[in-house]
Protein backbone atom coordinates (compact mmCIF):
# COMPACT_ATOMS: atom_id res chain seq x y z
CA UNK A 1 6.18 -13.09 16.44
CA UNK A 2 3.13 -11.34 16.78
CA UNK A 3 4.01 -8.67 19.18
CA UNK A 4 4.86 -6.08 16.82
CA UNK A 5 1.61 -6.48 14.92
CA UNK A 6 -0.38 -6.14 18.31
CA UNK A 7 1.91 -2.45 18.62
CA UNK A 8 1.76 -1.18 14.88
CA UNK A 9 -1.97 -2.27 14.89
CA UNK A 10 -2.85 -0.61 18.02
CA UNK A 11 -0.94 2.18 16.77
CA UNK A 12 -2.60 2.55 13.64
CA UNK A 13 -6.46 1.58 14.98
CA UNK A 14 -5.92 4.51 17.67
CA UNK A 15 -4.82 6.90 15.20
CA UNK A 16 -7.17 6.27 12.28
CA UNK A 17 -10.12 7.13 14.74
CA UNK A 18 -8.51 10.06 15.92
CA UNK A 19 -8.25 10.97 12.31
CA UNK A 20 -11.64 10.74 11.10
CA UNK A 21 -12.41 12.59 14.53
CA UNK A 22 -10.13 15.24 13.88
CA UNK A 23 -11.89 15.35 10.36
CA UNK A 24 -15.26 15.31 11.48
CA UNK A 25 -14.49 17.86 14.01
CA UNK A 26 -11.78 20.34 12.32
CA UNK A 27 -9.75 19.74 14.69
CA UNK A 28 -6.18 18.78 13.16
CA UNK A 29 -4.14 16.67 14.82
CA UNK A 30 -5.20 16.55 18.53
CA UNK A 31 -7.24 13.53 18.16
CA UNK A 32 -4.58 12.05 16.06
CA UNK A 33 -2.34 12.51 18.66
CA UNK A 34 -4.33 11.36 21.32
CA UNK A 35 -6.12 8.44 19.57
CA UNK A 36 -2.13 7.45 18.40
CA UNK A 37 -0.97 7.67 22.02
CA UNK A 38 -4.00 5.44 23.29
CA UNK A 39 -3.37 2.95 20.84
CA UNK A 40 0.34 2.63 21.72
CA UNK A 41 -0.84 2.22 25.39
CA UNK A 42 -2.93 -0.06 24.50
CA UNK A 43 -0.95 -2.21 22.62
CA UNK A 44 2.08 -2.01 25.41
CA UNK A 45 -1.26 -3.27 28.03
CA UNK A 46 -1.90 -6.08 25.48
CA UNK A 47 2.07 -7.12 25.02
CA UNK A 48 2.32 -7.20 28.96
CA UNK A 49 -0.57 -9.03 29.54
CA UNK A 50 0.52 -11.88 26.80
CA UNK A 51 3.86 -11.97 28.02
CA UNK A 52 2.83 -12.57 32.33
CA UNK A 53 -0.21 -14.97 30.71
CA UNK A 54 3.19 -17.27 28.64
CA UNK A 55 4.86 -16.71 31.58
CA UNK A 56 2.81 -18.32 33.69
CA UNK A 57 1.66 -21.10 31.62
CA UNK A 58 5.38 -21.77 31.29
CA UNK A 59 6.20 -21.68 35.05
CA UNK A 60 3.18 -24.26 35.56
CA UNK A 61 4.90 -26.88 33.07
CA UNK A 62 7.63 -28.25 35.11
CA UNK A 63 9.89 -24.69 34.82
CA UNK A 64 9.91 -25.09 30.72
């Protein structure tokens, strides 16, 4: 259940930096971009690292 919120937040963390970057450095919107496209990466790392963790915790209790 908490999957999305790990992508959207990534997402939105990553993006909101590269805003105030692009802000700070007049930039418009390659930091948003790449900030946005970090985030999503880093959320999809996060989301594959939960999901081989629960898979092995599940593969240690008797095949459950």
């Amino acid at each position: 259940m908490e999957l999305p919120f790990i992508m959207i937040g990534g997402v939105l963390i990553g993006g909101g930096l590269g805003y105030l970057a692009d802000r700070a450095l007049h930039t418009s919107p390659t930091f948003t971009l790449i900030g946005g496209l970090l985030g999503f990466a880093g959320g999809i790392f996060d989301i594959i690292k939960r999901l081989l963790k629960q898979e092995k915790q599940d593969n240690g209790h008797g095949g459950r």
